[in-house]
N, C-alpha and C. Protein backbone atom coordinates (compact mmCIF):
# COMPACT_ATOMS: atom_id res chain seq x y z
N UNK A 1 -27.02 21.67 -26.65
CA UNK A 1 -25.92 22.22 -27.43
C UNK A 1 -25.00 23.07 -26.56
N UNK A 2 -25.54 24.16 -25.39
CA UNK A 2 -25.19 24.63 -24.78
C UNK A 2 -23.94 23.56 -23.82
N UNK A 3 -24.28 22.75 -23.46
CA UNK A 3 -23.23 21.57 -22.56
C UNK A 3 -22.39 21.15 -23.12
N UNK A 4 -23.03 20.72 -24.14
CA UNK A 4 -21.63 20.01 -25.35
C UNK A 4 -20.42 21.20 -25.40
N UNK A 5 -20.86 22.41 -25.80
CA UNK A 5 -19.86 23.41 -26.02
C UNK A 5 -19.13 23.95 -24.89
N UNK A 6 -19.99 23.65 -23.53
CA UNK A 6 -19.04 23.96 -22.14
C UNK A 6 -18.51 23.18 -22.08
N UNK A 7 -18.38 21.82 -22.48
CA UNK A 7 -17.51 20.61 -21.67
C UNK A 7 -16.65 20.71 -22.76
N UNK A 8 -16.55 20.90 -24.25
CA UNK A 8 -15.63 20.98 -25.55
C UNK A 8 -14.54 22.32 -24.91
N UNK A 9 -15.12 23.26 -24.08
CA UNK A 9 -14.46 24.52 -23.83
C UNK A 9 -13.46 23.98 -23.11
N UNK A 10 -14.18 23.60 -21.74
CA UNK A 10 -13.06 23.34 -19.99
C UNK A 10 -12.33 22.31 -20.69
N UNK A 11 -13.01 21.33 -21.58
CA UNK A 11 -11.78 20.16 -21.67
C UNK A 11 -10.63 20.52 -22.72
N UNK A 12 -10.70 21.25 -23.33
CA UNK A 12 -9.67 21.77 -24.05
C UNK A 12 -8.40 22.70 -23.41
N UNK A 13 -9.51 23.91 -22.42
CA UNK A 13 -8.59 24.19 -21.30
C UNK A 13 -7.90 23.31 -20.51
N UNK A 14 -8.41 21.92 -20.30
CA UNK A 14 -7.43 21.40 -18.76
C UNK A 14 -6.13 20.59 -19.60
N UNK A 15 -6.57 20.30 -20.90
CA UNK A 15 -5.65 19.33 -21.47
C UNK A 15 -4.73 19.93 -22.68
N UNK A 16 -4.91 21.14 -22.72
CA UNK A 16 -3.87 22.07 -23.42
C UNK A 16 -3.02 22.76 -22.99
N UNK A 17 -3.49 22.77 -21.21
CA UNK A 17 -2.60 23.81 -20.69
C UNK A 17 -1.97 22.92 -19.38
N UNK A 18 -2.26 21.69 -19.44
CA UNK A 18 -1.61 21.30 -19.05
C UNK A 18 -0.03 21.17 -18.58
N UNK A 19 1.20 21.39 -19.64
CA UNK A 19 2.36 21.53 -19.85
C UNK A 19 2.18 22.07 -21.41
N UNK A 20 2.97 23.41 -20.81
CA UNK A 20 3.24 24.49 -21.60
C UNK A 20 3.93 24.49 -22.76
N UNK A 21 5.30 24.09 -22.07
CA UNK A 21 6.30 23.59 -22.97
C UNK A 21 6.91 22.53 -23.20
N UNK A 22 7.72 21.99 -24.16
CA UNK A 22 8.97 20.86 -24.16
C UNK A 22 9.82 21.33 -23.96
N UNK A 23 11.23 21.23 -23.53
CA UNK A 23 12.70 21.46 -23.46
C UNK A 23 13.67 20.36 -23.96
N UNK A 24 14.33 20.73 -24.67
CA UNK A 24 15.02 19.58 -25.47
C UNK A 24 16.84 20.14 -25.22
N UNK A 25 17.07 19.68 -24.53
CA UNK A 25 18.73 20.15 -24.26
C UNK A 25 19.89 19.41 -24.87
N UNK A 26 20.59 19.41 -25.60
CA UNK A 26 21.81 18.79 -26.08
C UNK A 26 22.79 18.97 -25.34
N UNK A 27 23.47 18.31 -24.64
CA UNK A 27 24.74 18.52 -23.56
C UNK A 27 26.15 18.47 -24.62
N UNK A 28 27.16 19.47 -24.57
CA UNK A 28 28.49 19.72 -25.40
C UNK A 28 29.46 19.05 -24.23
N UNK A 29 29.84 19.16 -23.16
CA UNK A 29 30.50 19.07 -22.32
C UNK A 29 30.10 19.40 -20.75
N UNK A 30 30.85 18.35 -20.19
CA UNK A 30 30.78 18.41 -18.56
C UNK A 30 31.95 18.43 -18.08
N UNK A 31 32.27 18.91 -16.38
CA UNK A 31 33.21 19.21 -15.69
C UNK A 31 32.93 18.29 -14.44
N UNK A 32 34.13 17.95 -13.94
CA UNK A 32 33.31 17.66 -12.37
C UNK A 32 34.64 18.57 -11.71
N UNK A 33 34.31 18.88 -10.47
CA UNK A 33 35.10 19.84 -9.73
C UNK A 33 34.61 19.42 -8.42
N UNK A 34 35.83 19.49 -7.60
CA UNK A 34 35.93 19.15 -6.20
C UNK A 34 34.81 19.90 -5.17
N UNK A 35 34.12 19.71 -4.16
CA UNK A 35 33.74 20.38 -2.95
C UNK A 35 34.71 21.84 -2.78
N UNK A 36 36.10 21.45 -2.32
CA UNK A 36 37.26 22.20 -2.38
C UNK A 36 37.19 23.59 -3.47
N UNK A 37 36.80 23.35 -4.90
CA UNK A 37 37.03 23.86 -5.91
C UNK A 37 37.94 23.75 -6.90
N UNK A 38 38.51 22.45 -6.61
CA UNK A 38 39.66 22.08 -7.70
C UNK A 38 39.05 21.10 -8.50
N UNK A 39 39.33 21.69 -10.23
CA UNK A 39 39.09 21.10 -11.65
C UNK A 39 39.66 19.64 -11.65
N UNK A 40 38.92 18.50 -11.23
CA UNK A 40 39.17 17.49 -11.06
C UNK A 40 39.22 16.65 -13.00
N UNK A 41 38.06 16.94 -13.37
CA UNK A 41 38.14 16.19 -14.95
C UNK A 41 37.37 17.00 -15.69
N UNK A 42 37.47 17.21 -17.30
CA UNK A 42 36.39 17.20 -18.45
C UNK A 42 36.23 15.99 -19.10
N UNK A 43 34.80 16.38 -19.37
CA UNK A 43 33.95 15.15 -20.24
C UNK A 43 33.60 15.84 -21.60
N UNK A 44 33.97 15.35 -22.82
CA UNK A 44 33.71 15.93 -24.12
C UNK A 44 33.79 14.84 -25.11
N UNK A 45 33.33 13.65 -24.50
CA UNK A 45 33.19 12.34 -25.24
C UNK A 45 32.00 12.34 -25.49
N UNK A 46 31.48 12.59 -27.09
CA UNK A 46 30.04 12.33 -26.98
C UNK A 46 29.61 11.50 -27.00
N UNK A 47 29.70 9.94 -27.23
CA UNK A 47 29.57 8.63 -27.04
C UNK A 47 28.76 8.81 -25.52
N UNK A 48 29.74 9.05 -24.35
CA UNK A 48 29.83 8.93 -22.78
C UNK A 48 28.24 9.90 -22.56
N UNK A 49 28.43 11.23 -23.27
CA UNK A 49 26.89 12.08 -23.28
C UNK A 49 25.90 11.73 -23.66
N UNK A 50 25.79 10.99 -24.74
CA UNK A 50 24.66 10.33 -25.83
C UNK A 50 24.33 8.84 -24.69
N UNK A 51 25.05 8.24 -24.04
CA UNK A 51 24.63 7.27 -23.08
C UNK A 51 24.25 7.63 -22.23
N UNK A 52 24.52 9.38 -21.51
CA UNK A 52 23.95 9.94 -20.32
C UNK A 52 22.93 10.23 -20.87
N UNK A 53 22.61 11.00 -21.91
CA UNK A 53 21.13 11.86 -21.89
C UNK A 53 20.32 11.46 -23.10
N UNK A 54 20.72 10.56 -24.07
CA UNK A 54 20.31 9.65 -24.82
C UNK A 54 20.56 10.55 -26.43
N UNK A 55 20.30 9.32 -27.01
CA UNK A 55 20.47 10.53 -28.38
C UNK A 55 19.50 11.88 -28.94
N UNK A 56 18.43 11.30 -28.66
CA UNK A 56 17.64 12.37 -28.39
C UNK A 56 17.76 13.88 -27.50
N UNK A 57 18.76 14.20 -26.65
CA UNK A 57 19.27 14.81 -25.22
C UNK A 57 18.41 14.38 -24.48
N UNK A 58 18.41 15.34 -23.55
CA UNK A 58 17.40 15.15 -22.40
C UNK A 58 15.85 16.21 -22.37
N UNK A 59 14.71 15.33 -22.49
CA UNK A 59 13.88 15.80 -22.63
C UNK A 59 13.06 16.58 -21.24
N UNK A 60 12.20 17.47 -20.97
CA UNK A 60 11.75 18.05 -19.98
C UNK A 60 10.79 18.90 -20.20
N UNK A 61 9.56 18.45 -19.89
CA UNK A 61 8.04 19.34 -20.00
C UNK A 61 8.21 20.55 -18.33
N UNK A 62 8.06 21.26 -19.28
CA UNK A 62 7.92 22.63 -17.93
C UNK A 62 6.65 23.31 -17.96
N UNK A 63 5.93 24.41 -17.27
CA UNK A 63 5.12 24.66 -17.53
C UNK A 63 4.57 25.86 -17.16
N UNK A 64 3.91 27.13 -17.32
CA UNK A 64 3.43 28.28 -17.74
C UNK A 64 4.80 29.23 -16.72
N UNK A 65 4.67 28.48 -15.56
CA UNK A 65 5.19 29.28 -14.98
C UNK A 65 7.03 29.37 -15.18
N UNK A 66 7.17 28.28 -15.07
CA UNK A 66 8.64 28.16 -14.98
C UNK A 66 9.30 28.71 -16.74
N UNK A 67 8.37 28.86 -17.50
CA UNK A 67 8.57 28.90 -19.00
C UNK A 67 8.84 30.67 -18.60
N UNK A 68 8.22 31.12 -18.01
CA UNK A 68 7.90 32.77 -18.07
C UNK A 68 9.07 32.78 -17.12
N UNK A 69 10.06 32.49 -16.28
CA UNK A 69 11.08 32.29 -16.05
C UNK A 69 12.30 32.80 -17.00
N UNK A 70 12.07 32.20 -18.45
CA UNK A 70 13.30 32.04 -19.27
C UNK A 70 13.57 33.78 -19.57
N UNK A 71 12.16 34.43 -19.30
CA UNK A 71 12.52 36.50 -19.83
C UNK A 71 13.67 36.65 -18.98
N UNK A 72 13.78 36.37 -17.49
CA UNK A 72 14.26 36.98 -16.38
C UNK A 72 15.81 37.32 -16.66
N UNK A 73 16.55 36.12 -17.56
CA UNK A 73 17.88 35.90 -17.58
C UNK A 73 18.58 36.08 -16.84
N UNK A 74 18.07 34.57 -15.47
CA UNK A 74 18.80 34.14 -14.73
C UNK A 74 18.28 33.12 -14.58
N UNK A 75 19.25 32.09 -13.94
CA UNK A 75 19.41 30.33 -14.09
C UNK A 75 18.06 29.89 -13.24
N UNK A 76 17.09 29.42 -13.51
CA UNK A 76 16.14 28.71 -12.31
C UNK A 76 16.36 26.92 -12.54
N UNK A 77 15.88 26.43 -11.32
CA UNK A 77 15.66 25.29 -11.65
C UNK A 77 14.86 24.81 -12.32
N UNK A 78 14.86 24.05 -13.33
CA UNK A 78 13.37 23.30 -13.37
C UNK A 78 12.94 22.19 -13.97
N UNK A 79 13.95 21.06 -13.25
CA UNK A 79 13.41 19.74 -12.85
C UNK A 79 14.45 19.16 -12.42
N UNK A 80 14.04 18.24 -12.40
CA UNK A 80 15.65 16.91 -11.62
C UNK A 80 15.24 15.70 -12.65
N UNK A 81 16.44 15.04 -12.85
CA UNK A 81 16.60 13.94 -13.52
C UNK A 81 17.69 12.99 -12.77
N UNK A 82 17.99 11.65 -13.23
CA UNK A 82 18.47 10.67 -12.47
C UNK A 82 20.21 11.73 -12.72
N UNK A 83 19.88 12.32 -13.46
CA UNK A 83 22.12 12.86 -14.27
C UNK A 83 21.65 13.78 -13.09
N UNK A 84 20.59 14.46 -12.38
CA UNK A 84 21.15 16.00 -11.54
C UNK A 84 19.98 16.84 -11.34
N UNK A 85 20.29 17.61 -10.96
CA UNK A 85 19.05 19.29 -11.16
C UNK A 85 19.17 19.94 -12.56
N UNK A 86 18.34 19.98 -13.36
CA UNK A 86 18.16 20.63 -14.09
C UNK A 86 17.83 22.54 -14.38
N UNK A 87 19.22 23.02 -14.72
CA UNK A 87 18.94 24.16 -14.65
C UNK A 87 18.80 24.82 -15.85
N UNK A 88 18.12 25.76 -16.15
CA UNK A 88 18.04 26.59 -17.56
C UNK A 88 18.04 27.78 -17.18
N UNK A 89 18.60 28.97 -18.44
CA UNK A 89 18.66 30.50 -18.23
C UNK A 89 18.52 30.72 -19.94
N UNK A 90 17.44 31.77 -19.92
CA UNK A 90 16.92 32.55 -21.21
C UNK A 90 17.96 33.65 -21.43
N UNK A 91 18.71 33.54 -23.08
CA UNK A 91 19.60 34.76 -22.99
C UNK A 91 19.89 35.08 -24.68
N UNK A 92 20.22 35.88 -25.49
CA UNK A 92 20.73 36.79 -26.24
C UNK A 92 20.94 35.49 -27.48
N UNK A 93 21.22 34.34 -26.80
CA UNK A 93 21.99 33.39 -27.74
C UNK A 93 20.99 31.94 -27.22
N UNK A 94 20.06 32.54 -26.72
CA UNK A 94 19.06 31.58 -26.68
C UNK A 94 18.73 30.76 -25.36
N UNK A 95 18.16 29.73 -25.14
CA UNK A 95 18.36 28.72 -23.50
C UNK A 95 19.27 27.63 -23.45
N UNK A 96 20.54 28.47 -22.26
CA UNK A 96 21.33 27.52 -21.86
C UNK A 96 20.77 26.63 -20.70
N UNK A 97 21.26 25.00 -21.18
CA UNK A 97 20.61 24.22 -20.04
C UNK A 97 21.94 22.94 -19.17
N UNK A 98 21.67 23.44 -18.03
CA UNK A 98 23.15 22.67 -17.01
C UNK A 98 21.96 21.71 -16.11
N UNK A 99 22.96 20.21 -16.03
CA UNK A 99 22.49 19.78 -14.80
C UNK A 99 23.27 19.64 -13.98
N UNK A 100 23.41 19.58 -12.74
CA UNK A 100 24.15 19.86 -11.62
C UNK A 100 23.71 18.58 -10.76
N UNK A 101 24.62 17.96 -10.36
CA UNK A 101 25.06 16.63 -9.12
C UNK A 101 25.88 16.19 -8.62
N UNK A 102 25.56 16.60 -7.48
CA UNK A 102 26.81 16.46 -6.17
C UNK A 102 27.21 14.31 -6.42
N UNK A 103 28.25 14.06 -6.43
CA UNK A 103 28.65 12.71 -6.81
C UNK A 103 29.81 12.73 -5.27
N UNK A 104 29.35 12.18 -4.24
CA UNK A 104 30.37 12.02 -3.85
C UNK A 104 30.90 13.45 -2.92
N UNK A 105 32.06 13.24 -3.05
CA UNK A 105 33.23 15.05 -3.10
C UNK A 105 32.89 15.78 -3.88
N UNK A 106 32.49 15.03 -5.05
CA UNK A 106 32.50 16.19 -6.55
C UNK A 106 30.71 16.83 -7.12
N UNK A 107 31.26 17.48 -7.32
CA UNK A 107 29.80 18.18 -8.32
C UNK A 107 30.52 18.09 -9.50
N UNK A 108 29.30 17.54 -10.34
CA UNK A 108 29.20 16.95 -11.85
C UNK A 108 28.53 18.11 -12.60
N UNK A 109 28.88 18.89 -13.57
CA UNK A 109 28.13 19.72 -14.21
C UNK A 109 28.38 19.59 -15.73
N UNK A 110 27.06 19.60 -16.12
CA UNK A 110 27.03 19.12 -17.66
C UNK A 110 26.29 20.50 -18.26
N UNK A 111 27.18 20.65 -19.58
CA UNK A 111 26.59 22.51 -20.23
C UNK A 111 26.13 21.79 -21.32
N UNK A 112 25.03 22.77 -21.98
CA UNK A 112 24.09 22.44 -22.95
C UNK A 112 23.30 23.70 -23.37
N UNK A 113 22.86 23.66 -24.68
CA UNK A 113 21.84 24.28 -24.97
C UNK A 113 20.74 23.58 -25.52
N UNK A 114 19.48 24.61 -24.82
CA UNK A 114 18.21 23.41 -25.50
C UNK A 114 17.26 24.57 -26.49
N UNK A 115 16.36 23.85 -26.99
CA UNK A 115 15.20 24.51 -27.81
C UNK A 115 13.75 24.15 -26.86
N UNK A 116 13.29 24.99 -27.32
CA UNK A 116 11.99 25.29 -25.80
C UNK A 116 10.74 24.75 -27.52
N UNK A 117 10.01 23.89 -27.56
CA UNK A 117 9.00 23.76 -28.42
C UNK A 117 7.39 23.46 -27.79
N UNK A 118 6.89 23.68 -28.69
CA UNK A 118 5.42 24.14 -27.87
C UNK A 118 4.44 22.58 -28.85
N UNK A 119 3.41 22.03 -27.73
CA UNK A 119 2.34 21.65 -28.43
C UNK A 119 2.43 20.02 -28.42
């Protein structure tokens, strides 16, 4: 009985704590802007967004650490996707989430807010 309840224990630990969180980001609009720093285009077609990050947004498991990140309120990375680097920052009005990709000359930056859900 004793084994059963150690292996019911650790295996609950390795496979619960696995990934901490979900991140679920909805993208409103993107910019791309030159190397230079000149405002080359906006993107605010949601059709064009919903084909980048799907209708669902863009999904992203993070985990104990990078989650304890979001108190700091400031931008960390935390992950990459085929659209960029994925950045998020914990703040007042909740987690803003940007991905960032150099295209070329240009950096592509897409703004969003996501919901952080657990389980």
């Amino acid at each position: 009985m004793k084994k059963i309840f150690l292996i019911l224990l650790f295996s609950n630990f390795f496979i619960f704590h696995a990934n901490a969180a979900n991140v679920n980001c909805v993208f409103m609009n993107g910019y791309t802007i030159s190397k230079n720093g000149a405002w080359v285009a906006t993107e605010v077609d949601f059709t064009k967004l919903i084909n980048l990050f799907g209708a669902e947004g863009l999904n992203l498991e993070i985990d104990d650490e990078l989650l304890s990140k979001l108190d700091t309120r400031q931008p960390f990375l935390a992950g990459e996707t085929i659209n960029g680097k994925v950045y998020l920052n914990g703040g007042d009005a909740g987690v803003e989430g940007r991905t960032i990709k150099v295209d070329g000359d240009n950096f592509v930056i897409y703004y969003g807010f996501c919901n952080v859900g657990f389980g």
